[in-house]
PDB file of N, CA and C in Angstrom:
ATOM      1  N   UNK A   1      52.949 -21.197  -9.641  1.00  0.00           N
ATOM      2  CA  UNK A   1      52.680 -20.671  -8.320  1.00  0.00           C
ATOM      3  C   UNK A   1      51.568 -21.466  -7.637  1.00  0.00           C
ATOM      4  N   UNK A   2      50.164 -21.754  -8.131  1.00  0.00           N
ATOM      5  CA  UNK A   2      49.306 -22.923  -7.582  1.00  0.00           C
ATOM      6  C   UNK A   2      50.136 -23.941  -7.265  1.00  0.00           C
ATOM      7  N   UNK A   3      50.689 -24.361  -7.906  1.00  0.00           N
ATOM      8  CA  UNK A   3      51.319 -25.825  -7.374  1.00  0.00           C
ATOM      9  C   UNK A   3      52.525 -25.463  -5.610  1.00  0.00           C
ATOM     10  N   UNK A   4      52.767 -24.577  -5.633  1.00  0.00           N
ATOM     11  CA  UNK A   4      53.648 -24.126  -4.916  1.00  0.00           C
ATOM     12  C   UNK A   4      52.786 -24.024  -3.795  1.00  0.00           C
ATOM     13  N   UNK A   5      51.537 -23.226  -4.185  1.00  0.00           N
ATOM     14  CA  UNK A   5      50.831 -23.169  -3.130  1.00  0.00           C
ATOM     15  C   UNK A   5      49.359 -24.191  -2.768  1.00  0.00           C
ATOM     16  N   UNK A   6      49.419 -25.132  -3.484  1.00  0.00           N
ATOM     17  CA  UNK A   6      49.227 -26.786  -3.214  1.00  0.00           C
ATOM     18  C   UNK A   6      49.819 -27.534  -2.288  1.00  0.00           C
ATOM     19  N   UNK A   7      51.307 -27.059  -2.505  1.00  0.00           N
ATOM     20  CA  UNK A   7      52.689 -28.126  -1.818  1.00  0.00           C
ATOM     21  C   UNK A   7      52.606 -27.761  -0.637  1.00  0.00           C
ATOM     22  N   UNK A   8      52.872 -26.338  -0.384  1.00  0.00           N
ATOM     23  CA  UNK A   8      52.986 -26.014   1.188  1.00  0.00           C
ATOM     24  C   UNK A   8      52.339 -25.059   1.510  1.00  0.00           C
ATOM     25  N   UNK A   9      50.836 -24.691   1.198  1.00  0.00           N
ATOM     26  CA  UNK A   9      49.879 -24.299   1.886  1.00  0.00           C
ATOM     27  C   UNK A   9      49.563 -24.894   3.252  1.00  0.00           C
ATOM     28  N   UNK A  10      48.929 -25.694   3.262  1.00  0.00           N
ATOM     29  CA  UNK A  10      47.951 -26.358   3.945  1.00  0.00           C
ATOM     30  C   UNK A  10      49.529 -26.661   5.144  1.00  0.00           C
ATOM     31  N   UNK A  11      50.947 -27.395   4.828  1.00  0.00           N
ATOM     32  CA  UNK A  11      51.603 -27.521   5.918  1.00  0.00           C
ATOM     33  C   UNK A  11      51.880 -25.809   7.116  1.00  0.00           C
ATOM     34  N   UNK A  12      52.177 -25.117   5.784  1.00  0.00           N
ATOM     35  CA  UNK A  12      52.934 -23.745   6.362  1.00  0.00           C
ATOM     36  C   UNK A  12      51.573 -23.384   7.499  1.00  0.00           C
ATOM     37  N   UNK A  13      50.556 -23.385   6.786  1.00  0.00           N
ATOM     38  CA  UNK A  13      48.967 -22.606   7.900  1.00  0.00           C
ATOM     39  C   UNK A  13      48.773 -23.794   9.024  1.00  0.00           C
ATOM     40  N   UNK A  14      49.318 -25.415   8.700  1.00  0.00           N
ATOM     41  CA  UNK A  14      48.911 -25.727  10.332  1.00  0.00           C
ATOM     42  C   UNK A  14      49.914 -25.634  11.399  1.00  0.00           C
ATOM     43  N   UNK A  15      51.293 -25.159  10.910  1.00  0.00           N
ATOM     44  CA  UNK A  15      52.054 -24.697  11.557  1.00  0.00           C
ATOM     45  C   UNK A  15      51.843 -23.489  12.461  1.00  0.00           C
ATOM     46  N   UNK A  16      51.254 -22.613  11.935  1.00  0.00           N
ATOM     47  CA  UNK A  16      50.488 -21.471  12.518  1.00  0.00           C
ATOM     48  C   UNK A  16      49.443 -21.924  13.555  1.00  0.00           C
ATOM     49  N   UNK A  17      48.732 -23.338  13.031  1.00  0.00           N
ATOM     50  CA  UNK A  17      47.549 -23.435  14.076  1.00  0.00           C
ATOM     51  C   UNK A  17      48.248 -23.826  15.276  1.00  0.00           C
ATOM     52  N   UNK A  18      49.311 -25.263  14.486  1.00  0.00           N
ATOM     53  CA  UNK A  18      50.048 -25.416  16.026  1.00  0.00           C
ATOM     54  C   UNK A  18      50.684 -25.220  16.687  1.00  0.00           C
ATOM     55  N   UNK A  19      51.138 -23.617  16.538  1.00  0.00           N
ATOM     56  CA  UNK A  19      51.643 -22.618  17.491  1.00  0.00           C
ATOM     57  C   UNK A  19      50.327 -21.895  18.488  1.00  0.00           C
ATOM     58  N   UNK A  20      49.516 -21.557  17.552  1.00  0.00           N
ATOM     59  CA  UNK A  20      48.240 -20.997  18.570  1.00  0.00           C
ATOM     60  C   UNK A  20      47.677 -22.210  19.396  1.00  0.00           C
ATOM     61  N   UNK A  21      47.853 -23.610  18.908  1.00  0.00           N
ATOM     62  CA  UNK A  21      47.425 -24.193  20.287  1.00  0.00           C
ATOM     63  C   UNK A  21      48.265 -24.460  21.403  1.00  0.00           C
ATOM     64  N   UNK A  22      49.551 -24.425  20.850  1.00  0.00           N
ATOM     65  CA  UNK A  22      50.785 -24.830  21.981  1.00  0.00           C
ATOM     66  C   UNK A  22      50.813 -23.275  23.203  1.00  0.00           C
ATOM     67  N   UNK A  23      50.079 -22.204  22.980  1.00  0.00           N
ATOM     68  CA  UNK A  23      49.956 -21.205  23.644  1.00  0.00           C
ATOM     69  C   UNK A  23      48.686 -21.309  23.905  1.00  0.00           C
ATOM     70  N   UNK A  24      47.953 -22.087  23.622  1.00  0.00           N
ATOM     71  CA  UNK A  24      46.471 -22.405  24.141  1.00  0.00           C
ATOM     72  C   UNK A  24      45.356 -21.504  23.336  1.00  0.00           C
ATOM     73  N   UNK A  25      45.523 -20.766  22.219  1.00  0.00           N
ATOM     74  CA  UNK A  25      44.714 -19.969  21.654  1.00  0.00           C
ATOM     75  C   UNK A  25      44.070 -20.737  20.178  1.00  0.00           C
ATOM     76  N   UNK A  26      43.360 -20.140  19.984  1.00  0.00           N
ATOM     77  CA  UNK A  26      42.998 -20.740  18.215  1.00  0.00           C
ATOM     78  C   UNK A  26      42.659 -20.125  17.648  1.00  0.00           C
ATOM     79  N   UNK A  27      42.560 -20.261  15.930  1.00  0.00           N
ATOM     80  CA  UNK A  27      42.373 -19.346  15.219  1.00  0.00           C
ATOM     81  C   UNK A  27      41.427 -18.911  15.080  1.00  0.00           C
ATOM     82  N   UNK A  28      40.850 -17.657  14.484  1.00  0.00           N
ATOM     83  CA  UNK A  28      39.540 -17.373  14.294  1.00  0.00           C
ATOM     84  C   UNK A  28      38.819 -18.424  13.096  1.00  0.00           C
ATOM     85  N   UNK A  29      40.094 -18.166  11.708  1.00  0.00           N
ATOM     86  CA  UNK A  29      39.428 -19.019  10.787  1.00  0.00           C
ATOM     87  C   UNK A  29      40.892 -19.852  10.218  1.00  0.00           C
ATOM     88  N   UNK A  30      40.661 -20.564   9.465  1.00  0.00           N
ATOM     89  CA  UNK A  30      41.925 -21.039   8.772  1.00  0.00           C
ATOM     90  C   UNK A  30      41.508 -21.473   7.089  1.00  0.00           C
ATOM     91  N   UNK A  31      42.421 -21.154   6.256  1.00  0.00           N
ATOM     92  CA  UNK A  31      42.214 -21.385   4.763  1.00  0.00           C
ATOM     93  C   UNK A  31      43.443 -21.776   4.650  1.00  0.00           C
ATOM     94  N   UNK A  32      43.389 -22.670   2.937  1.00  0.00           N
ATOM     95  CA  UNK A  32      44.808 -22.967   2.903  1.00  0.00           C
ATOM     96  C   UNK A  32      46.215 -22.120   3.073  1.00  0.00           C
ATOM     97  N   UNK A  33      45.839 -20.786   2.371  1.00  0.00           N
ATOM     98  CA  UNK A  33      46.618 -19.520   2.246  1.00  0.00           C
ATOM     99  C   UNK A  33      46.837 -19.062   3.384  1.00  0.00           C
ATOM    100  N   UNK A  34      45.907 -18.501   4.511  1.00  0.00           N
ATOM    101  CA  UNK A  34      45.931 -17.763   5.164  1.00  0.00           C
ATOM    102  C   UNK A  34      45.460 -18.379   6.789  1.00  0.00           C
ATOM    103  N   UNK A  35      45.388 -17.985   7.598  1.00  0.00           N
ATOM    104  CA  UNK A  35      45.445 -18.238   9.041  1.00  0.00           C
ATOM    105  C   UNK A  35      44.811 -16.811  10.115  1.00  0.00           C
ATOM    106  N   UNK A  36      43.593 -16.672  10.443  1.00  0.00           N
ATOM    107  CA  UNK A  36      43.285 -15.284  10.930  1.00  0.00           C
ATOM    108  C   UNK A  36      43.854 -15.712  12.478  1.00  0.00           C
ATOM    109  N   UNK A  37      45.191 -14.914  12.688  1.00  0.00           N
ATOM    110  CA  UNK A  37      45.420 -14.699  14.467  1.00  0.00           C
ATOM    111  C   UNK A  37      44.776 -14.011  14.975  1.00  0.00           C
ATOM    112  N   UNK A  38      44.570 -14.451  16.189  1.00  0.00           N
ATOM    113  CA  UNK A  38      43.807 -13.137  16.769  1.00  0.00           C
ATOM    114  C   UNK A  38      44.578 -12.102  17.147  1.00  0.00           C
ATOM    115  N   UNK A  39      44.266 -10.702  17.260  1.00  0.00           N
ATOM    116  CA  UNK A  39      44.671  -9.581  17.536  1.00  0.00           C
ATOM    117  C   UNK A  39      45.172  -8.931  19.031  1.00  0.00           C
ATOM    118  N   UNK A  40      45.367 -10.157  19.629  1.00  0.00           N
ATOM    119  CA  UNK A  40      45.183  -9.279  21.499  1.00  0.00           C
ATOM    120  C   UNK A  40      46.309 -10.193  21.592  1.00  0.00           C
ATOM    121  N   UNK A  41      47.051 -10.826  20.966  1.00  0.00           N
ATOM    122  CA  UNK A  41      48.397 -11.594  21.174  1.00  0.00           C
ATOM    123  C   UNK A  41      49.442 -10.676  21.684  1.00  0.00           C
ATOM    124  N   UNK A  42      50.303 -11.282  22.949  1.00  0.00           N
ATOM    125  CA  UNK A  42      51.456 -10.247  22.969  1.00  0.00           C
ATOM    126  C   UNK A  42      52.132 -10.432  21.938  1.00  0.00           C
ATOM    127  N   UNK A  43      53.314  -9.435  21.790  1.00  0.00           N
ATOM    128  CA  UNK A  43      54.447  -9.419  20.703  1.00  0.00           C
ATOM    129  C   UNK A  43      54.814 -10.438  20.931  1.00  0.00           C
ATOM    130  N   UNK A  44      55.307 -11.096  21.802  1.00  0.00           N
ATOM    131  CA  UNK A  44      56.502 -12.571  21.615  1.00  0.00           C
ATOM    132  C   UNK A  44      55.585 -13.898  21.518  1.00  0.00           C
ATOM    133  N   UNK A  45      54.291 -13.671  21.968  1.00  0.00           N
ATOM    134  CA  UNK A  45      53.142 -14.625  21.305  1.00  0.00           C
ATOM    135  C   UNK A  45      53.096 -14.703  19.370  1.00  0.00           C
ATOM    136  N   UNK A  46      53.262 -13.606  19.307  1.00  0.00           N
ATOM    137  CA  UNK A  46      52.744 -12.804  17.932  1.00  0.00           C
ATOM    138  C   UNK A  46      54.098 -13.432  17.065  1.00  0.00           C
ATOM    139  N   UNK A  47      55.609 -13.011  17.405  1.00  0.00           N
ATOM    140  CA  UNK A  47      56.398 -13.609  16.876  1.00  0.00           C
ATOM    141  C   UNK A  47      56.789 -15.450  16.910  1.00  0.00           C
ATOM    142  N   UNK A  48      56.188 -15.575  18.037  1.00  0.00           N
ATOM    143  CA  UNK A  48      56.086 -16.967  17.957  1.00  0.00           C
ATOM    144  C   UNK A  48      54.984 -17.978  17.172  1.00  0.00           C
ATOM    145  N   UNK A  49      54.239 -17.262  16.892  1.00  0.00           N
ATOM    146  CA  UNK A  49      53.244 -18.053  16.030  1.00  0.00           C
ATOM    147  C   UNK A  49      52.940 -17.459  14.687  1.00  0.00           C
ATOM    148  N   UNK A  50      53.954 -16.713  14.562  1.00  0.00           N
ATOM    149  CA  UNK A  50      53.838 -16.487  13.024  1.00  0.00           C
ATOM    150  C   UNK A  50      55.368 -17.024  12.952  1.00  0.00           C
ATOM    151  N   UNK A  51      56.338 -16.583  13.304  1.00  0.00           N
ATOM    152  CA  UNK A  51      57.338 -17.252  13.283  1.00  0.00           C
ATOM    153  C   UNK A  51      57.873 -18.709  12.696  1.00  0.00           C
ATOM    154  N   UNK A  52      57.210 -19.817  14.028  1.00  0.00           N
ATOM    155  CA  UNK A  52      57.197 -21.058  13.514  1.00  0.00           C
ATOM    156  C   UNK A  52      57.345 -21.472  12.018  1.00  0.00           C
ATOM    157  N   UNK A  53      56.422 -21.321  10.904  1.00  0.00           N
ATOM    158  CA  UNK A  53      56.822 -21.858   9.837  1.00  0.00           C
ATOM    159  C   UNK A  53      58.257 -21.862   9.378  1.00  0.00           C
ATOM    160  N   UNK A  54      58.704 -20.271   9.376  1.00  0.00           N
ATOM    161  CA  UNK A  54      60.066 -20.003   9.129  1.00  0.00           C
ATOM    162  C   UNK A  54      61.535 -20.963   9.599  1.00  0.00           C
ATOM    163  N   UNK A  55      61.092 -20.947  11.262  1.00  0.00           N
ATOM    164  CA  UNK A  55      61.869 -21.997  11.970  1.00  0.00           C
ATOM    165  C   UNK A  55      61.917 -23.290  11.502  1.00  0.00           C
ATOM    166  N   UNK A  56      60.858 -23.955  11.468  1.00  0.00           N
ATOM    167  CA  UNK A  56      60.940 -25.423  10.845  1.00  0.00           C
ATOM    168  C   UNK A  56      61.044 -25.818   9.789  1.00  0.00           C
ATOM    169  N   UNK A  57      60.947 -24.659   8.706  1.00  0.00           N
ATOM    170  CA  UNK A  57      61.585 -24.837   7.330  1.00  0.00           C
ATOM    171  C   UNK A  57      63.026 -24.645   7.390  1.00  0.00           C
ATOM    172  N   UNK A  58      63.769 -23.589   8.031  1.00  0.00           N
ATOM    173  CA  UNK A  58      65.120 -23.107   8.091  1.00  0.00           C
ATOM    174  C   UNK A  58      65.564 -23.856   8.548  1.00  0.00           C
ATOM    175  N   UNK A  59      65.139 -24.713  10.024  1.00  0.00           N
ATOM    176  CA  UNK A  59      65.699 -25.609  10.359  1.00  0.00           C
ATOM    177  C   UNK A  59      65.578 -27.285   9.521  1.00  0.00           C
ATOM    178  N   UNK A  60      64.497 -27.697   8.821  1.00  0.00           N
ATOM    179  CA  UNK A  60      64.580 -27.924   8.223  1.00  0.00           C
ATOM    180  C   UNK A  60      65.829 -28.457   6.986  1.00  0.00           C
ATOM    181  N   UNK A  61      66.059 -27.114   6.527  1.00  0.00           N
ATOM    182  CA  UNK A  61      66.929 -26.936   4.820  1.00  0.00           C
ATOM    183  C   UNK A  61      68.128 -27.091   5.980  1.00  0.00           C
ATOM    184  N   UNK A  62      68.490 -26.694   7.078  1.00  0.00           N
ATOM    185  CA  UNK A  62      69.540 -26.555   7.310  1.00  0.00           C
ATOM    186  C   UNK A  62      70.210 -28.094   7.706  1.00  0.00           C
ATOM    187  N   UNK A  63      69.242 -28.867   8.299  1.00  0.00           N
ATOM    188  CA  UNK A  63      69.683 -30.398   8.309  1.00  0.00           C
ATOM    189  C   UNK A  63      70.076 -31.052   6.941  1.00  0.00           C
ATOM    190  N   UNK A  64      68.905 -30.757   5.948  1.00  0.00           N
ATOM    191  CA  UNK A  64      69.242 -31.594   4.499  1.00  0.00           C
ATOM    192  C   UNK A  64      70.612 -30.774   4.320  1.00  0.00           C
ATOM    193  N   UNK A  65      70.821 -29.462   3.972  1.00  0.00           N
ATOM    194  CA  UNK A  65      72.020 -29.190   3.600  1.00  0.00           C
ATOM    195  C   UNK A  65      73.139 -29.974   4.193  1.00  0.00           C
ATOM    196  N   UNK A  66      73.328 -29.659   5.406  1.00  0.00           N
ATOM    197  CA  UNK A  66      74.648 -30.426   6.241  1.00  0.00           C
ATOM    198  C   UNK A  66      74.847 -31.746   6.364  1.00  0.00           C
ATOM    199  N   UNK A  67      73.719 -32.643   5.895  1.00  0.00           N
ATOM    200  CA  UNK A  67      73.165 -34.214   5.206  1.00  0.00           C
ATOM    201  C   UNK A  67      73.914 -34.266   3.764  1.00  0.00           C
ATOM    202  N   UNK A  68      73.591 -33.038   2.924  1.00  0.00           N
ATOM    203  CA  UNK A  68      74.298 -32.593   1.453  1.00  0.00           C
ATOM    204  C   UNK A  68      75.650 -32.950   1.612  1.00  0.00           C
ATOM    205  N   UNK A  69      76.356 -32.284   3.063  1.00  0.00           N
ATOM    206  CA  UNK A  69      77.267 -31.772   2.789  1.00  0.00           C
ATOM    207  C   UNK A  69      78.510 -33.457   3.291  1.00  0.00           C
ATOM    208  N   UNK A  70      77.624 -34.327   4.452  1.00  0.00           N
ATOM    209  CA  UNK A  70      78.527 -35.775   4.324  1.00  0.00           C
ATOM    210  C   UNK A  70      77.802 -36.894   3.802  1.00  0.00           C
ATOM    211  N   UNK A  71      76.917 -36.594   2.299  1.00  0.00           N
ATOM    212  CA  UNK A  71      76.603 -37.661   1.898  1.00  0.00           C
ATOM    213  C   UNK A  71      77.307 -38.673   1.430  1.00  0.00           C
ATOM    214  N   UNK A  72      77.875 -40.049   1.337  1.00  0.00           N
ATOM    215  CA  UNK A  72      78.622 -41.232   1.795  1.00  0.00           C
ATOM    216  C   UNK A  72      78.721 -41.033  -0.355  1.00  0.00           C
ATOM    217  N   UNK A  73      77.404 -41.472  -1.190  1.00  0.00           N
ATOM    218  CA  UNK A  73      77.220 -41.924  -2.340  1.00  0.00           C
ATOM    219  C   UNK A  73      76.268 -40.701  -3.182  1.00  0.00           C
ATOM    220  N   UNK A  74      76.235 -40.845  -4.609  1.00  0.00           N
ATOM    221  CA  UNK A  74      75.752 -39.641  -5.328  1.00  0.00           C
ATOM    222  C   UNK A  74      73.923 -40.361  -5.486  1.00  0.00           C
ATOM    223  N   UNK A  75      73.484 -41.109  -5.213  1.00  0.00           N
ATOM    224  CA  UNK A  75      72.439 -41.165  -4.805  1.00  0.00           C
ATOM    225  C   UNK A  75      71.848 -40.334  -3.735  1.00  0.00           C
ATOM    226  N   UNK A  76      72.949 -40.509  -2.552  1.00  0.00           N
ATOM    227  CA  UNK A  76      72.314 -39.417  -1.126  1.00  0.00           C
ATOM    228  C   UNK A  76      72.448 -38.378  -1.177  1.00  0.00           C
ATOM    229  N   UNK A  77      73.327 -38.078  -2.339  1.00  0.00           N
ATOM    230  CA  UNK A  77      73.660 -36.433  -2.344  1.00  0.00           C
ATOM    231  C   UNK A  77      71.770 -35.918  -3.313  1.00  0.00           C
ATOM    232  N   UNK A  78      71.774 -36.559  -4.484  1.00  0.00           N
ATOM    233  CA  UNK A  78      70.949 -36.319  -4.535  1.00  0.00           C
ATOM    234  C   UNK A  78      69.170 -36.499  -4.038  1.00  0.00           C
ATOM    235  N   UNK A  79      69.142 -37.016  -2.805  1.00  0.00           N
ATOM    236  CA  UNK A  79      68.251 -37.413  -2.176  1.00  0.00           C
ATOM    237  C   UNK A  79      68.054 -36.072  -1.466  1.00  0.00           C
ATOM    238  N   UNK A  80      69.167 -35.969  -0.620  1.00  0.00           N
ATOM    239  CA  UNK A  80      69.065 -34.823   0.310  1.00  0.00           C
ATOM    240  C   UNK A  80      69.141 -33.287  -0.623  1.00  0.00           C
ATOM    241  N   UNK A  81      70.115 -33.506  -1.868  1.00  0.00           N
ATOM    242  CA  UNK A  81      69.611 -32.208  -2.558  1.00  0.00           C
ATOM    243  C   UNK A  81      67.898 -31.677  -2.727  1.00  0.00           C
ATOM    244  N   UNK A  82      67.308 -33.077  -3.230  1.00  0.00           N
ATOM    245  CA  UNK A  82      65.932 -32.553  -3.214  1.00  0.00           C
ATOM    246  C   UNK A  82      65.715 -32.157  -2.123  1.00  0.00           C
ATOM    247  N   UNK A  83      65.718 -32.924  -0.951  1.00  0.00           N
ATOM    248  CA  UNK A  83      65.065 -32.561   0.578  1.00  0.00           C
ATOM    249  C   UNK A  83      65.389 -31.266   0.782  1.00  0.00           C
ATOM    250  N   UNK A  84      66.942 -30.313   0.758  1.00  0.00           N
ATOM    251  CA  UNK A  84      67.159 -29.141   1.002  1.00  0.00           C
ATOM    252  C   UNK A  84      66.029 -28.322   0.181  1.00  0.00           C
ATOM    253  N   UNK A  85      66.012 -28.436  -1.680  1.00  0.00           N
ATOM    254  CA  UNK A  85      65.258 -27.534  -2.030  1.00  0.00           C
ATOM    255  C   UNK A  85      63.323 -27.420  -1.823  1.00  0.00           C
ATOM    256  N   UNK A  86      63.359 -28.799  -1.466  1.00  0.00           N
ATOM    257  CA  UNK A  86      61.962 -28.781  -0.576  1.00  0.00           C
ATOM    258  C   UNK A  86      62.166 -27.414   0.180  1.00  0.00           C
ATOM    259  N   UNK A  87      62.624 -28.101   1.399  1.00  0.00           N
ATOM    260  CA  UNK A  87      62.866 -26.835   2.428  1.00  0.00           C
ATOM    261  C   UNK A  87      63.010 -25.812   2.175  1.00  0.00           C
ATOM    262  N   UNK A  88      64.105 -25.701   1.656  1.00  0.00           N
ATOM    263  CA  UNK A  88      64.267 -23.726   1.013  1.00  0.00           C
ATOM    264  C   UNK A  88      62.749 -23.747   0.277  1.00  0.00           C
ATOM    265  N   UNK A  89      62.538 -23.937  -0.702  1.00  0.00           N
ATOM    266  CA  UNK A  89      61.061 -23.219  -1.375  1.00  0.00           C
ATOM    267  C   UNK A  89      59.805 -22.845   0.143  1.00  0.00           C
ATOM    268  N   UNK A  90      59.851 -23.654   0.878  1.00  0.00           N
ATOM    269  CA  UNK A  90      59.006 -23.529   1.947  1.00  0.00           C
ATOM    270  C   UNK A  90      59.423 -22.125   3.245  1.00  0.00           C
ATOM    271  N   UNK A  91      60.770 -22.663   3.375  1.00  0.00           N
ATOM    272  CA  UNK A  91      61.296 -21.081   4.071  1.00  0.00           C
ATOM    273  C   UNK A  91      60.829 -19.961   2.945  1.00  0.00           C
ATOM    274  N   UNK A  92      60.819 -20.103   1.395  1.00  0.00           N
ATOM    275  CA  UNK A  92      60.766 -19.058   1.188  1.00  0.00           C
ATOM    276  C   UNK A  92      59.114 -18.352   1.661  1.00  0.00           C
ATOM    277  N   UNK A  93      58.963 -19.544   1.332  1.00  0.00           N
ATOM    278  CA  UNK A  93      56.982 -19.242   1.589  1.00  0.00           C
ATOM    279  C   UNK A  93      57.103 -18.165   2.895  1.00  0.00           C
ATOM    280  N   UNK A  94      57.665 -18.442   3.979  1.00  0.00           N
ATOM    281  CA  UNK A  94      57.416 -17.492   5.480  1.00  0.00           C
ATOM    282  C   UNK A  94      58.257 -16.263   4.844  1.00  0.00           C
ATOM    283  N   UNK A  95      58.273 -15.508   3.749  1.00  0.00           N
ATOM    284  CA  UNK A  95      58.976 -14.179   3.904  1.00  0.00           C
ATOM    285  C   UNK A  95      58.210 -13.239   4.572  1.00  0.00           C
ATOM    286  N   UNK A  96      56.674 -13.344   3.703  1.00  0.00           N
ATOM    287  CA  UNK A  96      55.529 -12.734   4.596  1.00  0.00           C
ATOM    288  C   UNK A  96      55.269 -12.531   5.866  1.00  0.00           C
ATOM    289  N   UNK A  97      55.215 -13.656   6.621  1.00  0.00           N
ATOM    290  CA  UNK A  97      55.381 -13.662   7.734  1.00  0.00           C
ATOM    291  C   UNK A  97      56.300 -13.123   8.547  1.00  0.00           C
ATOM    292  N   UNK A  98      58.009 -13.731   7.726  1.00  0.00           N
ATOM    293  CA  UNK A  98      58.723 -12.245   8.653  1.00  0.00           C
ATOM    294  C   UNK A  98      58.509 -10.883   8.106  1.00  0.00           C
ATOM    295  N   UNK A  99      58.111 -10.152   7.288  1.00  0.00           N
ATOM    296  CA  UNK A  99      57.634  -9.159   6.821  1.00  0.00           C
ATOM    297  C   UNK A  99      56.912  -8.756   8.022  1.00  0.00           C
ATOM    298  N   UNK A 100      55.822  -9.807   8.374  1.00  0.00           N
ATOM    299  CA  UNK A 100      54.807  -8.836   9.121  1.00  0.00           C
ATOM    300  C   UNK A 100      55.685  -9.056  10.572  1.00  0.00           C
ATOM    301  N   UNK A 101      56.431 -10.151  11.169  1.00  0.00           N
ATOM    302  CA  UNK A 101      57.208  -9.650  12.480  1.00  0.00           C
ATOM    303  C   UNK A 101      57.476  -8.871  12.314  1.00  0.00           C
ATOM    304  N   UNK A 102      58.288  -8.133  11.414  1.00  0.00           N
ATOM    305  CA  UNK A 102      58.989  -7.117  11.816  1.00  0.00           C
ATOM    306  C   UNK A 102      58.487  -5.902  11.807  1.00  0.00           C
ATOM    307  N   UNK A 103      57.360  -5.489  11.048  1.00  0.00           N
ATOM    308  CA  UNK A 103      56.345  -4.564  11.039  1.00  0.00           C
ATOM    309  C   UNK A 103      55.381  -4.424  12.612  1.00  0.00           C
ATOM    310  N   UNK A 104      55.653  -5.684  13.465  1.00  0.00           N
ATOM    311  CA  UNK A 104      54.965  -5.513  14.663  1.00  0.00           C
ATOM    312  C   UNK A 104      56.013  -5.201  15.599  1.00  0.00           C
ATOM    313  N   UNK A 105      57.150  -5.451  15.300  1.00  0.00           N
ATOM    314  CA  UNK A 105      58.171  -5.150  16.389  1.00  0.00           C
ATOM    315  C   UNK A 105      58.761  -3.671  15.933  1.00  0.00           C
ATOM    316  N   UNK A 106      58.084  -3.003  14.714  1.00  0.00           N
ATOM    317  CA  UNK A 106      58.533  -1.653  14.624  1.00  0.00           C
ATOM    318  C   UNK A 106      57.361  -0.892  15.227  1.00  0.00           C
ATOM    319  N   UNK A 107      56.336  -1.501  14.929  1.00  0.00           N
ATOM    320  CA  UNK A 107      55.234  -0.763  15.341  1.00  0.00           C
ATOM    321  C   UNK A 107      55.121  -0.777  17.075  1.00  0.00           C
ATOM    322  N   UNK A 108      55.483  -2.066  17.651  1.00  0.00           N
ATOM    323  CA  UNK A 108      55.672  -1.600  18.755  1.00  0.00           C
ATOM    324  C   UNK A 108      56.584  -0.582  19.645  1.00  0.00           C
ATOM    325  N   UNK A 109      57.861  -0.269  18.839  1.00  0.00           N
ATOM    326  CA  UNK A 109      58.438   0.591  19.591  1.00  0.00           C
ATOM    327  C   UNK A 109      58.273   1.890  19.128  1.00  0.00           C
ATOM    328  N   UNK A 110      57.074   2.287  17.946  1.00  0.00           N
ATOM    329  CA  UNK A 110      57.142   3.803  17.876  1.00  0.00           C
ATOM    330  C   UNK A 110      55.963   4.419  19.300  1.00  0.00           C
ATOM    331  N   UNK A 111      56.649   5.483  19.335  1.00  0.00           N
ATOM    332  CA  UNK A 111      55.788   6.235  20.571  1.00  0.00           C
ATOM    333  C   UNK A 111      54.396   6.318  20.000  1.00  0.00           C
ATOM    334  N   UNK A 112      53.700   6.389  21.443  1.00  0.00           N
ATOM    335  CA  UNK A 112      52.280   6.365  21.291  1.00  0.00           C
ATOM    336  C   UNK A 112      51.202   7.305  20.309  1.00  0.00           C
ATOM    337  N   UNK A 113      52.133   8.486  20.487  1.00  0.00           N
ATOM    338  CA  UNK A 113      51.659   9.661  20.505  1.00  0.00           C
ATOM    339  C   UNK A 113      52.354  10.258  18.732  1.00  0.00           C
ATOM    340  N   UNK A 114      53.160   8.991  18.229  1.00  0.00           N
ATOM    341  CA  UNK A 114      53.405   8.948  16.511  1.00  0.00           C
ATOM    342  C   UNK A 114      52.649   8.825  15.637  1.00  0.00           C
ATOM    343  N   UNK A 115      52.137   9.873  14.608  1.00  0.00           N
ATOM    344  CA  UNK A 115      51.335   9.689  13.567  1.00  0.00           C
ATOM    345  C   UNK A 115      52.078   9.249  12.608  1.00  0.00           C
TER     346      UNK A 115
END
């Protein structure tokens, strides 16, 4: 698991940063693991910058795969096999992250007045 989170720490959290700057915001702090957003983000701010990692890994695995899928020689197959499972291990890394989208997009639609 260290090594895992060696490999794609540090990419997955500046993905996060460079969503908060492409919306002009920044983080409070940043560690390899973790990324503090700030809290006054709208929801589609909020899904967009936690989001990102997910996207560019998924999109990502999804190029090497379909690369997998017309590789010419068994060298490229296995070139791009690695490249896909790069990717996938890294999508897996953002589960958290969609974990917490979706915990903000539930939390936003319960009524105010819900304990």
């Amino acid at each position: 698991m260290d090594l895992l989170v060696r490999i794609f720490g540090w990419p997955h959290e500046l993905l996060h940063v460079l969503a908060l700057r492409l919306i002009g915001r920044r983080p409070h702090a940043v560690a390899q693991t973790h990324v503090d957003i700030p809290d006054d983000l709208a929801t589609g701010e909020y899904i967009f910058v936690a989001g990102l990692p997910a996207l560019m890994f998924g999109l990502g695995a999804a190029i090497c795969v379909q690369q997998l899928i017309h590789a010419p020689d068994v060298l490229r197959v296995i070139l791009w096999l690695a490249c896909a499972a790069f990717f996938a291990l890294g999508g897996l890394s953002t589960l958290g992250d969609l974990m917490l989208i979706f915990a903000r997009l539930v939390q936003a639609r319960l009524p105010h007045d819900y304990e």
